[in-house]
Protein backbone atom coordinates (compact mmCIF):
# COMPACT_ATOMS: atom_id res chain seq x y z
CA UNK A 1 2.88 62.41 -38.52
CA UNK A 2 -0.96 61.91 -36.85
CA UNK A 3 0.06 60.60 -33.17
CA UNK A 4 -2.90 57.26 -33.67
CA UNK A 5 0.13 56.01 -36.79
CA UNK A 6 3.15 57.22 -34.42
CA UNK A 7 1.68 54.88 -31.76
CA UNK A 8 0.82 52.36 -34.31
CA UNK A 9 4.74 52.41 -35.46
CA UNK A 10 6.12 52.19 -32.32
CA UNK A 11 3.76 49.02 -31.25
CA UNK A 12 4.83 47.31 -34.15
CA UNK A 13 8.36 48.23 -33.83
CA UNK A 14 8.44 46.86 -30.07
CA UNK A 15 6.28 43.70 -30.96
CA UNK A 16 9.42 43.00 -33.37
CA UNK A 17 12.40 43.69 -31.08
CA UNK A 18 10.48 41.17 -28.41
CA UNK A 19 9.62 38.47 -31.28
CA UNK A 20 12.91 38.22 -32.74
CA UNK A 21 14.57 38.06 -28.82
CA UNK A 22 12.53 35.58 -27.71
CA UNK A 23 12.27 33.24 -29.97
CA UNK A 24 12.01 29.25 -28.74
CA UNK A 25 14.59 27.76 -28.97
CA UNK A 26 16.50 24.43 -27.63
CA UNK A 27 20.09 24.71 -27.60
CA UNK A 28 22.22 21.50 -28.70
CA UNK A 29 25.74 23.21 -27.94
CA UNK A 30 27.24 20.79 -25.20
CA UNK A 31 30.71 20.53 -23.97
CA UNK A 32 32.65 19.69 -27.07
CA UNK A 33 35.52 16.91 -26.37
CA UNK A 34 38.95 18.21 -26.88
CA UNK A 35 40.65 16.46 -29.54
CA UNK A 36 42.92 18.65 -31.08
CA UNK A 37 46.50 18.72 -30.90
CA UNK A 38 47.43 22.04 -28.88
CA UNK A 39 44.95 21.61 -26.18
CA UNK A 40 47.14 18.82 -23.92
CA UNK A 41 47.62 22.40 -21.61
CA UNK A 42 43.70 22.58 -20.97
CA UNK A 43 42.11 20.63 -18.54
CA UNK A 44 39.87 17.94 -19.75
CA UNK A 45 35.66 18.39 -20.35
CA UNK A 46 33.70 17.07 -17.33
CA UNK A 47 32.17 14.30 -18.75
CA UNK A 48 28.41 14.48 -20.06
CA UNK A 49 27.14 11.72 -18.41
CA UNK A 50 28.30 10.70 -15.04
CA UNK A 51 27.15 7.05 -14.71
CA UNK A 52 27.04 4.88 -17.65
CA UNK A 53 23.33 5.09 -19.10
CA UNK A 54 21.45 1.83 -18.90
CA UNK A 55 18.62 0.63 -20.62
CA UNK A 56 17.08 -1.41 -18.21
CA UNK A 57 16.99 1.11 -15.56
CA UNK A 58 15.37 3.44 -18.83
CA UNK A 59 12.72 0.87 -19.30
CA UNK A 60 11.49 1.17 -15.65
CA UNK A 61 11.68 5.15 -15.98
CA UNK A 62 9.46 5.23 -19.75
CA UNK A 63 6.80 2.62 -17.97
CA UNK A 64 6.64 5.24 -15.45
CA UNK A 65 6.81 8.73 -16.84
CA UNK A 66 6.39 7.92 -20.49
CA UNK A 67 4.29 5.47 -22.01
CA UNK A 68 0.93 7.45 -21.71
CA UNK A 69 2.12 9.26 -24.77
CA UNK A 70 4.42 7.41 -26.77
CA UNK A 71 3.04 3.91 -26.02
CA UNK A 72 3.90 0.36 -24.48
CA UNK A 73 6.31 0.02 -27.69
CA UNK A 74 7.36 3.47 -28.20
CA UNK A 75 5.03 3.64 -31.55
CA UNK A 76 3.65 7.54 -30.53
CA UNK A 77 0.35 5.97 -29.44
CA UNK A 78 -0.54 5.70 -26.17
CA UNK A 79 -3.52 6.38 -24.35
CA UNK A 80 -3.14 9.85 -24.29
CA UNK A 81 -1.70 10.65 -27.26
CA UNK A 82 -4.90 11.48 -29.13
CA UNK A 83 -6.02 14.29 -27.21
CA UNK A 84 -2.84 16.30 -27.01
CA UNK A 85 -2.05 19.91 -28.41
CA UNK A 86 0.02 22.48 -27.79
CA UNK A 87 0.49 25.05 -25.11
CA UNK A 88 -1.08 28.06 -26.42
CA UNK A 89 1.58 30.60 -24.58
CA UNK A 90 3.68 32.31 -28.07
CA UNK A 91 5.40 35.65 -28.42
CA UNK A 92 2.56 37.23 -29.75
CA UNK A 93 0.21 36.52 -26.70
CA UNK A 94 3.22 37.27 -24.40
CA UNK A 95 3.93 40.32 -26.16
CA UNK A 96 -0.10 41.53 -26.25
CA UNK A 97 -0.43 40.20 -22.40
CA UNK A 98 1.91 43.19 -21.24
CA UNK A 99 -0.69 45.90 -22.40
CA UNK A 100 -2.93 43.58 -21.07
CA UNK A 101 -4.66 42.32 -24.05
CA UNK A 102 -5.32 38.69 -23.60
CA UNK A 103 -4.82 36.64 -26.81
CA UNK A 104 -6.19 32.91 -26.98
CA UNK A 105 -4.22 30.65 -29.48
CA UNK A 106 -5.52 27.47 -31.43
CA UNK A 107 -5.62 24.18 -29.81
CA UNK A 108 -3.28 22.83 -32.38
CA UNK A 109 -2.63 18.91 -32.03
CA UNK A 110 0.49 17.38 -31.21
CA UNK A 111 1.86 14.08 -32.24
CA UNK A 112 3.87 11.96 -29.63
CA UNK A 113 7.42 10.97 -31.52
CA UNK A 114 7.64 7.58 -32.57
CA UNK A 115 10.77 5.68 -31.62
CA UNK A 116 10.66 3.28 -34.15
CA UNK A 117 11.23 5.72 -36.70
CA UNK A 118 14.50 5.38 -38.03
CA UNK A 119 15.27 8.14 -40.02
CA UNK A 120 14.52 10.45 -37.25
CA UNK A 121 16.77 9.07 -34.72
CA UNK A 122 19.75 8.90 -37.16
CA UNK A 123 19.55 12.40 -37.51
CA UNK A 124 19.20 13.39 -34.05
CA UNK A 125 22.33 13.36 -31.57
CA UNK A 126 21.92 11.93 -28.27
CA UNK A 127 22.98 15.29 -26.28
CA UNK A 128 19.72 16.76 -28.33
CA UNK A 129 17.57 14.32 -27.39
CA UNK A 130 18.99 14.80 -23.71
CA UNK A 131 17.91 18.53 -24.29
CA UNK A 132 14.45 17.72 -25.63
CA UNK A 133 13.30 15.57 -22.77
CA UNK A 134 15.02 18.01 -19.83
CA UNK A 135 13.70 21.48 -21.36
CA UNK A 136 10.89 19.87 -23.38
CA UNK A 137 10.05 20.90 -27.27
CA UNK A 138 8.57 24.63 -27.23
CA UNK A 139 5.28 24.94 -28.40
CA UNK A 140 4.35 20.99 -28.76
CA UNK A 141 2.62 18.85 -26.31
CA UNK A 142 5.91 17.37 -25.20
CA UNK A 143 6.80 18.71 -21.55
CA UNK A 144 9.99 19.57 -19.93
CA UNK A 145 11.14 16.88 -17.52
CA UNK A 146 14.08 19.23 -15.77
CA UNK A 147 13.90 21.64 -13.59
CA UNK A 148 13.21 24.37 -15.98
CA UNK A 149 11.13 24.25 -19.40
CA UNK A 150 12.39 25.77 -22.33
CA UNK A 151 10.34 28.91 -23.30
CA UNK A 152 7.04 27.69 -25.19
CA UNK A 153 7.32 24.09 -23.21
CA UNK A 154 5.09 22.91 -20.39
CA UNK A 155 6.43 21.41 -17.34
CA UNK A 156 6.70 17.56 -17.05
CA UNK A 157 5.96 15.48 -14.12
CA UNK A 158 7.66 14.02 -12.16
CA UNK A 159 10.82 15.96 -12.79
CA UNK A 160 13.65 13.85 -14.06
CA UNK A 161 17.62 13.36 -12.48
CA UNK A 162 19.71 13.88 -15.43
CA UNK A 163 20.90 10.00 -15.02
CA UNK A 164 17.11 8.98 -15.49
CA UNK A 165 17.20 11.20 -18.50
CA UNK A 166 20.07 9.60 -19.90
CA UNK A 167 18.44 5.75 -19.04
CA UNK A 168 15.74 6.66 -20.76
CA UNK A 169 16.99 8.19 -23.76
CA UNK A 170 18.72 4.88 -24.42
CA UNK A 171 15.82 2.81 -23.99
CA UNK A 172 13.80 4.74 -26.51
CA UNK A 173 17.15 4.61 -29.09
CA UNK A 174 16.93 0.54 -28.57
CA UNK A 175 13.31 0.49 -30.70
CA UNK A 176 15.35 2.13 -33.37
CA UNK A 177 17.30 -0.98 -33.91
CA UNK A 178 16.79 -4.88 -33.10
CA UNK A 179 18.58 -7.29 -31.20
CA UNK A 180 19.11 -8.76 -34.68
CA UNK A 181 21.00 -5.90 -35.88
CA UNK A 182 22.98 -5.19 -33.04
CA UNK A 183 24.24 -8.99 -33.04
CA UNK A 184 25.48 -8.42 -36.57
CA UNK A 185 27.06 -5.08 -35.90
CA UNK A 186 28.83 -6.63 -33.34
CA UNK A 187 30.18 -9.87 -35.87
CA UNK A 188 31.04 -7.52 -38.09
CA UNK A 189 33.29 -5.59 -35.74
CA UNK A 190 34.96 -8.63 -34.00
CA UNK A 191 35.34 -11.16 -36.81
CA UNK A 192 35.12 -9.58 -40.54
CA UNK A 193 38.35 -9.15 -41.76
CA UNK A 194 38.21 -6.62 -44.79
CA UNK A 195 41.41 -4.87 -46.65
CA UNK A 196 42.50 -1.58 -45.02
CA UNK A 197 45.31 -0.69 -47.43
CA UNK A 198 49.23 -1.15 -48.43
CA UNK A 199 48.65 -5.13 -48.22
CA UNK A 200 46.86 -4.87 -44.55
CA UNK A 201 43.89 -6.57 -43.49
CA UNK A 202 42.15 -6.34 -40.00
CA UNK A 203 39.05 -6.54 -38.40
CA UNK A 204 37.22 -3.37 -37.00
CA UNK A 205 38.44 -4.58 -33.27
CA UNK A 206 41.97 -4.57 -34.33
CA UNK A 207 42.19 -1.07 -34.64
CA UNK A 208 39.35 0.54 -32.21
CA UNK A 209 40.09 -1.88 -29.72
CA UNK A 210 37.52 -5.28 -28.39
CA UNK A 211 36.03 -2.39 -26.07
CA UNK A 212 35.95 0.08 -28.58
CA UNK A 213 38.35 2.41 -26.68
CA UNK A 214 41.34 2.20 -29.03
CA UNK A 215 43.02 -0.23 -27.66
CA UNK A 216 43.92 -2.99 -29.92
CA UNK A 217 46.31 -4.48 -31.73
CA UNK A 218 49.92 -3.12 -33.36
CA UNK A 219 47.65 -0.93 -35.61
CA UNK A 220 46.22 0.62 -33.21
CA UNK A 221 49.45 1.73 -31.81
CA UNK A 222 50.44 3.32 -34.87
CA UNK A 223 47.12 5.61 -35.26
CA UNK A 224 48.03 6.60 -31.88
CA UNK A 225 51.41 7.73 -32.82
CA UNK A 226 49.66 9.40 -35.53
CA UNK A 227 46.38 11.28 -33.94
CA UNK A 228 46.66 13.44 -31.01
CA UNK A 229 43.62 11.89 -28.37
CA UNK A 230 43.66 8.27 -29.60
CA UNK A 231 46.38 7.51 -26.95
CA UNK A 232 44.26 9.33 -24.33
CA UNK A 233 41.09 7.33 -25.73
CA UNK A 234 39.67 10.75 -26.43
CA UNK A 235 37.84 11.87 -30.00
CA UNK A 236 36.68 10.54 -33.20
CA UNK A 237 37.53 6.47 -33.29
CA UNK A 238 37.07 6.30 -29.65
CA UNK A 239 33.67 4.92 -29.10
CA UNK A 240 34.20 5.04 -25.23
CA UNK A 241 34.70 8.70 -25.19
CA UNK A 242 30.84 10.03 -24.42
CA UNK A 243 31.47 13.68 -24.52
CA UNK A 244 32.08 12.98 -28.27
CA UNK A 245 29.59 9.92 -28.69
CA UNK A 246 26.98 11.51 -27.21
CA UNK A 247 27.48 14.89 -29.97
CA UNK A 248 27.05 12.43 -32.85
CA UNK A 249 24.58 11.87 -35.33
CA UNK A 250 24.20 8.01 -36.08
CA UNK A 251 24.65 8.82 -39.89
CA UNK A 252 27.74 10.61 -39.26
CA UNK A 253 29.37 7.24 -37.99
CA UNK A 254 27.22 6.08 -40.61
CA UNK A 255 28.88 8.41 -43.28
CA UNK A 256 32.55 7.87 -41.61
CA UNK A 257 32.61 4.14 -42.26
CA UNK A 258 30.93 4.38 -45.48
CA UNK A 259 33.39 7.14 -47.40
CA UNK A 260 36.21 7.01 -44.45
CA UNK A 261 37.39 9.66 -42.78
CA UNK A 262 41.36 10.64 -42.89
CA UNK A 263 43.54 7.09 -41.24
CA UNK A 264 39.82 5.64 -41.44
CA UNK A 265 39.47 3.74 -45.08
CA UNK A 266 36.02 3.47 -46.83
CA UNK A 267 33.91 0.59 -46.78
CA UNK A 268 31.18 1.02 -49.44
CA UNK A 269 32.80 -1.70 -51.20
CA UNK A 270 33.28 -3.69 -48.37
CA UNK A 271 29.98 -3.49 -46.64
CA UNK A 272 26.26 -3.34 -47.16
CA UNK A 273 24.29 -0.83 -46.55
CA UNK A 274 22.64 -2.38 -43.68
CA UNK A 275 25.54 -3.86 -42.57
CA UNK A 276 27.11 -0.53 -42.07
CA UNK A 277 24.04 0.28 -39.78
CA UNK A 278 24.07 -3.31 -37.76
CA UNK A 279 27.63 -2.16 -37.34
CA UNK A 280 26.72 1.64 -35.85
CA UNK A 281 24.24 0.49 -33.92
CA UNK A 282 26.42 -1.93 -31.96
CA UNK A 283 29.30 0.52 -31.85
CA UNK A 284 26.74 3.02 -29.43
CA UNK A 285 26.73 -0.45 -26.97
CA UNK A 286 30.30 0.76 -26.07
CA UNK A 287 29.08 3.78 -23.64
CA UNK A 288 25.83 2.21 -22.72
CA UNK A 289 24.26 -1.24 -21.36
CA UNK A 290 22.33 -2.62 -24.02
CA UNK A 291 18.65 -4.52 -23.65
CA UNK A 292 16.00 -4.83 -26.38
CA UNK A 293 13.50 -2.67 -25.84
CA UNK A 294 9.68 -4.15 -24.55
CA UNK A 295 7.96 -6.07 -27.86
CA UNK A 296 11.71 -7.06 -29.45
């Protein structure tokens, strides 16, 4: 084999082995809340979070740190948002800068998210938003506000205590919703009284408890009788316990009250559709300290 397509070969074969090792990525694995029967023996998950976010104290942190990009109102368009792009670092120019070639990559724009967007932040998890602000999204304009960026992701300044990151997090969820719904999501959960089943009716509160940590009436006794975690006010029910809030989707406690979910019965025929989101938006108000965000 001519050495110039041996050489060739074996440039392309390394240029591989580094792409497909270093590719960006921003990991959303998190301390997962034991729930399951068996696991009494282990010692419990430090918590996620070790003050309870606020969204007041996130408000001051966005008018400081974020605003320039995603706006007064969280609508992506502040006055910097135009002119952003990406960082131009990728494996390819890493890979070429080691034999000392020097690649230069498109300025590619780089749209600021916009918190008003609802379908995004249903499908996003707190802890990945948590993620996304401390190591920043690789190749994108948005910068890493911890102390170390994710590969592809600028750095952010000022860096950002984990508790800020949490406050603000919170504060941008609150555009997602409005004072409005989060009123009715909380009627809903105190005072409608729907039918749960062998001749039983009952609010949401009677069973998940006025706090939302399981603690409520006689029927909440009995699921605790029933599922390993509810008497420790740990796991799925629990909206107090933030290791597991803060790993859930809003349209998987969406999904949950809509088809039910094992003890849990289905409301699709009990509830509207926006009802069912008035209601999961006030059940997050349980691990944090709810204000309407700036322009509700």
């Amino acid at each position: 084999m001519p050495a110039n397509v041996l050489r060739t070969l074996l440039i392309l074969g390394l240029f591989a082995a580094a792409t497909a090792g270093c590719q960006p990525t921003v990991g959303v694995g998190g301390a997962a809340a034991s729930t399951g029967a068996g696991l009494a023996q282990a010692p419990p998950p430090a918590p996620l979070v070790k003050m309870r976010p606020a969204a007041e104290r996130g408000r001051a942190v966005y008018e400081k740190v974020c605003w320039a990009c995603h706006g007064n109102e969280g609508l992506g368009d502040g006055p910097a948002a135009a002119g952003l792009v990406g960082p131009r670092k990728n494996p390819m120019t890493d890979f070429f800068g080691m034999f000392g070639v020097k690649l230069k990559g498109e300025d590619l724009p780089s749209r600021p998210a916009n918190f008003h967007n609802q379908v995004a932040q249903r499908l996003n998890t707190p802890f990945s938003l948590f993620e996304t602000i401390r190591l920043g999204r690789p190749h994108t304009a948005m910068p890493a506000f911890g102390p170390k960026p994710a590969y592809g992701a600028n750095r952010g300044f000022p860096e950002l205590k984990d508790d800020q990151i949490w406050d603000v997090l919170f504060y941008a969820k609150t555009w997602s919703t409005t004072p409005a719904a989060v009123a009715a999501g909380q009627e809903i959960y105190r005072n409608r009284v729907t039918d749960i089943g062998g001749g039983r009716t009952a609010t949401c509160m009677v069973c998940h408890g006025r706090s939302g940590d399981g603690r409520g009436d006689d029927l909440s006794r009995e699921i605790a009788a029933r599922i390993w975690g509810w008497d420790k006010t740990t796991g799925a029910g629990i909206f107090t316990d933030v290791n597991f809030m803060l790993q859930r989707k809003p349209s998987e406690l969406y999904q949950a009250i809509w088809n039910g979910r094992g003890l849990m019965p289905a409301y699709r025929e009990k509830l509207k559709d926006d009802e069912v989101w008035a209601l999961v938006d006030y059940l997050w108000t349980f691990m944090y300290d709810y204000r309407p965000a700036r322009g509700q």
